[in-house]
N, C-alpha and C. Protein backbone atom coordinates (compact mmCIF):
# COMPACT_ATOMS: atom_id res chain seq x y z
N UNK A 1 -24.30 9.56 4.92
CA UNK A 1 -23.25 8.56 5.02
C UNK A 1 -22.87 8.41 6.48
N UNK A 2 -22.68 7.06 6.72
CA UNK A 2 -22.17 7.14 8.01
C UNK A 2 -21.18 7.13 8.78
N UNK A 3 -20.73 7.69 10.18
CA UNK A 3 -19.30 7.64 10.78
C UNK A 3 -18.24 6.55 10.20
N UNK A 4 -19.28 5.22 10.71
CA UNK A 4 -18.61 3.97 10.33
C UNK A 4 -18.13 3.60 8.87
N UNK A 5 -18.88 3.70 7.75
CA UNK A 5 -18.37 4.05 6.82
C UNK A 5 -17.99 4.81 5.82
N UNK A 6 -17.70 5.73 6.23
CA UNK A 6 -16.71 6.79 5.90
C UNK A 6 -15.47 7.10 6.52
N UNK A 7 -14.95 6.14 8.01
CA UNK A 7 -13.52 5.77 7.83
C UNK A 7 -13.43 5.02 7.44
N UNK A 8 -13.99 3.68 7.13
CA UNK A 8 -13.78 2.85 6.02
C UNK A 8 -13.12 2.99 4.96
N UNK A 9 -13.73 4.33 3.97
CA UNK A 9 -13.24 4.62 2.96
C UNK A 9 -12.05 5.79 2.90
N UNK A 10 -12.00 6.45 3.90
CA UNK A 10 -11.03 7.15 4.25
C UNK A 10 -9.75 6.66 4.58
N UNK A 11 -9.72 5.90 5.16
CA UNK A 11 -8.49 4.51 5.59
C UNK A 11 -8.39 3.59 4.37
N UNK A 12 -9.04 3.03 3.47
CA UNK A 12 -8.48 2.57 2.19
C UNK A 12 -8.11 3.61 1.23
N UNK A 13 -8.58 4.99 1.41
CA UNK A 13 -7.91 5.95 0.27
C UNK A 13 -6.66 5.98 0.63
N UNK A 14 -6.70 5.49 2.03
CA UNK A 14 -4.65 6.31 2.20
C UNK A 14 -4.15 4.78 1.66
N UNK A 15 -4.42 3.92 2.06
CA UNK A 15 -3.78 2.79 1.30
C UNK A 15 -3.63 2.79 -0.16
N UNK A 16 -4.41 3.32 -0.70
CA UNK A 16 -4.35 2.93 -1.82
C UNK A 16 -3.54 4.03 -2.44
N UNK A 17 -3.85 5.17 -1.54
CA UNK A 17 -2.54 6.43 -2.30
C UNK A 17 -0.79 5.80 -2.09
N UNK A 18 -1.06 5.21 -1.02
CA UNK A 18 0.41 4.43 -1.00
C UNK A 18 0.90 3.70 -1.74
N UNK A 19 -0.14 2.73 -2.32
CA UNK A 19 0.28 1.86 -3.01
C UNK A 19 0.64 2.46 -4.42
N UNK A 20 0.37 3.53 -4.85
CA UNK A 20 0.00 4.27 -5.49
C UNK A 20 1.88 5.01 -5.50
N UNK A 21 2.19 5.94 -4.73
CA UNK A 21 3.27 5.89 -4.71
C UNK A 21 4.06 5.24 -4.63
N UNK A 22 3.83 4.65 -4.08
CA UNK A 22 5.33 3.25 -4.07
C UNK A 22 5.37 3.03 -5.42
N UNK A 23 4.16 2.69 -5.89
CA UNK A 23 4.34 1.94 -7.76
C UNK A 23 5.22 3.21 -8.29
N UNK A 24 5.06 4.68 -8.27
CA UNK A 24 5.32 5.57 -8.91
C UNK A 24 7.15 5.85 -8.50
N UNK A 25 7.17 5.33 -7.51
CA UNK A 25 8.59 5.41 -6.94
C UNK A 25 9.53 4.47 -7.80
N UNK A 26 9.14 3.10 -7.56
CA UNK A 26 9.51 2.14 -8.49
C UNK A 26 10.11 2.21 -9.84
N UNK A 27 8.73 2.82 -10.32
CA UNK A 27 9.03 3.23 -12.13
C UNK A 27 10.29 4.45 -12.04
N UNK A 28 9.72 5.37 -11.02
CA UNK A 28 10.76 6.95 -11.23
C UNK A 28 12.19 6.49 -10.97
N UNK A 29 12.66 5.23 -10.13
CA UNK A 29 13.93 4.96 -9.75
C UNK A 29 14.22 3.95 -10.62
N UNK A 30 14.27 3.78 -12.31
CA UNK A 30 13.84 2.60 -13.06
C UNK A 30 14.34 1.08 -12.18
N UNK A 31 13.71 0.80 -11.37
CA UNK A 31 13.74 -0.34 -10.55
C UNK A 31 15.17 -1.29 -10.72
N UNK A 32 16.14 -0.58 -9.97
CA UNK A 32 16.93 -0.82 -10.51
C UNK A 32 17.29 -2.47 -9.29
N UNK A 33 17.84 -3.37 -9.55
CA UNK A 33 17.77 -4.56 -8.90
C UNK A 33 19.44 -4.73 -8.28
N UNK A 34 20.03 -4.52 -9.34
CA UNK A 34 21.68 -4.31 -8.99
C UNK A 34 22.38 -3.30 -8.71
N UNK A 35 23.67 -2.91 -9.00
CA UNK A 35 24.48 -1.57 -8.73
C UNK A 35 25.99 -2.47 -9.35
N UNK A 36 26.20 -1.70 -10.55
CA UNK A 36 27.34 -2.14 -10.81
C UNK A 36 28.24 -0.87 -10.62
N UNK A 37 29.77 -1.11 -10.24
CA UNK A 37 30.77 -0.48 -9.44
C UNK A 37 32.26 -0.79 -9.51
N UNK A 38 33.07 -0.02 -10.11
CA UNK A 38 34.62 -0.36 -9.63
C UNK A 38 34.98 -0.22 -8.19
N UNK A 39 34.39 0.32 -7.67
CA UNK A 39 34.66 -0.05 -5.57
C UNK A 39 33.67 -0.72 -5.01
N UNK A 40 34.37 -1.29 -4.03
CA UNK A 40 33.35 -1.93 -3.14
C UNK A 40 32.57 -0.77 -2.46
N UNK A 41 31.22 -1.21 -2.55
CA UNK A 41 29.92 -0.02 -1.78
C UNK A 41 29.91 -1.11 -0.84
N UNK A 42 29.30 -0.44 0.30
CA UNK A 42 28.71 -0.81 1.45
C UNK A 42 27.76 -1.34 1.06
N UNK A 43 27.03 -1.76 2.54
CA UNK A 43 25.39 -2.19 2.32
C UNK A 43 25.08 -1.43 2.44
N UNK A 44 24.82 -0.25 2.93
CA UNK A 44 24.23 1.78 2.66
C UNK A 44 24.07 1.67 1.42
N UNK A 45 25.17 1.66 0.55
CA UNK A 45 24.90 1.77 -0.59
C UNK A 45 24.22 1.28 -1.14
N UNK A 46 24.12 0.08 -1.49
CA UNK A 46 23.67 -0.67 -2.28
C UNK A 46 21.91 -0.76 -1.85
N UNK A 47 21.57 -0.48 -0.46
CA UNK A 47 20.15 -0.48 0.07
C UNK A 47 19.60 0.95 -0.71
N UNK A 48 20.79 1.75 -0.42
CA UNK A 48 19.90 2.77 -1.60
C UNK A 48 19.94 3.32 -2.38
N UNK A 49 20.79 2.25 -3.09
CA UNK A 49 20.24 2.44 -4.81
C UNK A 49 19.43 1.43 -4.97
N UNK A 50 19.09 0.54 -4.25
CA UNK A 50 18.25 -0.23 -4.59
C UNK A 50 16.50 -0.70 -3.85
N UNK A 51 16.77 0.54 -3.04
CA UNK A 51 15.38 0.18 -2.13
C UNK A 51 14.06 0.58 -2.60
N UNK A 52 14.01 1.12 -4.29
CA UNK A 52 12.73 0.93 -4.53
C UNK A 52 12.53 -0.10 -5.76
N UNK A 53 13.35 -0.97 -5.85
CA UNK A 53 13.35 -2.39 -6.42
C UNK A 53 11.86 -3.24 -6.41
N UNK A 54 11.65 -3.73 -7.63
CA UNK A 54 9.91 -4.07 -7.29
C UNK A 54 10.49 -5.75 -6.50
N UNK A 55 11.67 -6.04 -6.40
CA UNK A 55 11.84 -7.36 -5.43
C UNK A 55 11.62 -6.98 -4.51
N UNK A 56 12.14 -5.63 -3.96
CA UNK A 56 12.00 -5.01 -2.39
C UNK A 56 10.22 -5.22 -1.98
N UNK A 57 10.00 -4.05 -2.70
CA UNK A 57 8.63 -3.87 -2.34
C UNK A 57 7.61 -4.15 -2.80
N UNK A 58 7.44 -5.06 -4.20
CA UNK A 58 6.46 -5.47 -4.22
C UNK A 58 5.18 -6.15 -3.84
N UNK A 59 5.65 -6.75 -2.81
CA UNK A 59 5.06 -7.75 -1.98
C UNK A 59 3.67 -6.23 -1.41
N UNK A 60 4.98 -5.82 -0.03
CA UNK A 60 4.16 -4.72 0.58
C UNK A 60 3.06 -4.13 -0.12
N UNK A 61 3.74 -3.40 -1.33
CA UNK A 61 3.36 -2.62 -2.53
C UNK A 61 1.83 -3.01 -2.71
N UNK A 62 2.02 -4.42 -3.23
CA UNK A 62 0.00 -5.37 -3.26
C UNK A 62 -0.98 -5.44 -2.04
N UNK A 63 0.12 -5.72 -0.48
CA UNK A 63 -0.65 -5.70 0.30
C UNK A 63 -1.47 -4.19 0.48
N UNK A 64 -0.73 -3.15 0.12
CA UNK A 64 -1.35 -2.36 0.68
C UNK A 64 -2.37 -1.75 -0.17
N UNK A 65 -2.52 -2.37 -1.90
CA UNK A 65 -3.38 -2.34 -2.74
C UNK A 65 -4.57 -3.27 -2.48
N UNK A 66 -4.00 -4.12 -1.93
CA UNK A 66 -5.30 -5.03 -1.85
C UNK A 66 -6.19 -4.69 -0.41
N UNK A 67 -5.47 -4.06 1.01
CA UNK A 67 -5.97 -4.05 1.68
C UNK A 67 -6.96 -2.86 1.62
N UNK A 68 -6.41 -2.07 0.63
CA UNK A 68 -6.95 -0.39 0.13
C UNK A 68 -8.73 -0.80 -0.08
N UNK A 69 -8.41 -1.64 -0.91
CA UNK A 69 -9.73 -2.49 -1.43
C UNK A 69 -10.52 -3.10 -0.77
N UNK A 70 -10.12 -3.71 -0.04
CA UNK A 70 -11.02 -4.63 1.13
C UNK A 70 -12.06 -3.39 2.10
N UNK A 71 -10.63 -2.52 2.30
CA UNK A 71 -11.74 -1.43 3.24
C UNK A 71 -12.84 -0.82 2.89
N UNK A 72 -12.20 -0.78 1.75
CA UNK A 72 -13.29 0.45 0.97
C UNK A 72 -14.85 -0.70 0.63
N UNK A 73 -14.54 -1.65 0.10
CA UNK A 73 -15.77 -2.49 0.00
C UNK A 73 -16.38 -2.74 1.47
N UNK A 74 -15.58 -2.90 2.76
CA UNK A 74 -16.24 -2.65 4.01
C UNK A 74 -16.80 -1.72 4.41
N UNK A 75 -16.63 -0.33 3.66
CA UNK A 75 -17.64 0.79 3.82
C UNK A 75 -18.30 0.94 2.79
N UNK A 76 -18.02 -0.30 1.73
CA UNK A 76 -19.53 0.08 1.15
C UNK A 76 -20.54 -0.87 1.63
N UNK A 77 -20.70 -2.06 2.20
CA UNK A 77 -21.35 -2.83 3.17
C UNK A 77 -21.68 -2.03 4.20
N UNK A 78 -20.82 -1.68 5.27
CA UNK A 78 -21.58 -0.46 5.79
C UNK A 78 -22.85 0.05 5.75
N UNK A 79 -22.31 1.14 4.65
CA UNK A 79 -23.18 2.07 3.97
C UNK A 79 -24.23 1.67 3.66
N UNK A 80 -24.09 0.45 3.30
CA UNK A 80 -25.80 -0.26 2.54
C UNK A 80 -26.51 -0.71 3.85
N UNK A 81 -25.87 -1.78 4.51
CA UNK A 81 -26.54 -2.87 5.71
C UNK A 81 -27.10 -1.27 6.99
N UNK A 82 -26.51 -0.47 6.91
CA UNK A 82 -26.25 0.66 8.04
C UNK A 82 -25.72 0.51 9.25
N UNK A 83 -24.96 -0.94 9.66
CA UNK A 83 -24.70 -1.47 10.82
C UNK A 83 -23.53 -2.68 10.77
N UNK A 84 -21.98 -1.95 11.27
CA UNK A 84 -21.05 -2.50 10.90
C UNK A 84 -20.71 -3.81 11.52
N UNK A 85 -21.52 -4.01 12.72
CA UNK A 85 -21.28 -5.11 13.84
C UNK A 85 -22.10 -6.66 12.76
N UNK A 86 -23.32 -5.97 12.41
CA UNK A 86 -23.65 -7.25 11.93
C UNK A 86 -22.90 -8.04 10.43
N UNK A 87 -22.07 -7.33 9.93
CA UNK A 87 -21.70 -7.70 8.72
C UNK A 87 -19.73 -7.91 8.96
N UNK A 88 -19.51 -7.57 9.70
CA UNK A 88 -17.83 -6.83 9.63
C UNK A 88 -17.31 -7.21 10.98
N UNK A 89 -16.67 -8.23 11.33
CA UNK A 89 -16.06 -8.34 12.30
C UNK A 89 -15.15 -8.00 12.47
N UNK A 90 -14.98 -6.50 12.42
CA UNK A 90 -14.04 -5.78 12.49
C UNK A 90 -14.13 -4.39 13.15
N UNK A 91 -12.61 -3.79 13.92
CA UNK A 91 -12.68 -2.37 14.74
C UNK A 91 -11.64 -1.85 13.69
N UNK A 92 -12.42 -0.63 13.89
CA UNK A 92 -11.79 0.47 12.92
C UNK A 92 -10.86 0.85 13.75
């Protein structure tokens, strides 16, 4: 296997472990969107009870699922072609 792709796939595993937690964060904090309260909370507050909201982070959450993916299929191109310049206009 080669240098080139095998950070490829090493750099989409961490993405994808992220994305990976975040989803798991989400569910564990049942995504909560509001905060109901007899006092006024701050914005402290309310950012965290609510900062693993899938409104918050979902967005991020995909990018970093989808980019998990892209890499990893760039080291498997790699791996096959053996030569990242001709296929991948891209720096690791």
């Amino acid at each position: 296997m080669s240098q080139d792709s095998l950070s490829f796939f090493d750099l989409g595993e961490k993405f994808l472990r992220l994305a990976k937690y975040s989803s798991e964060e989400i569910v564990n904090n049942n995504n909560s969107y509001s905060v109901l309260s007899e006092r006024l909370l701050t914005a402290q507050e309310i950012d965290d009870a609510t900062k693993w909201c899938d409104v918050n982070v979902s967005v991020p959450t995909l990018f970093n699922f989808y980019h998990g993916i892209e890499l990893i299929l760039k080291g498997a191109i790699v791996l096959i072609s053996g030569n990242p310049q001709e296929n991948i206009n891209l720096v690791i």
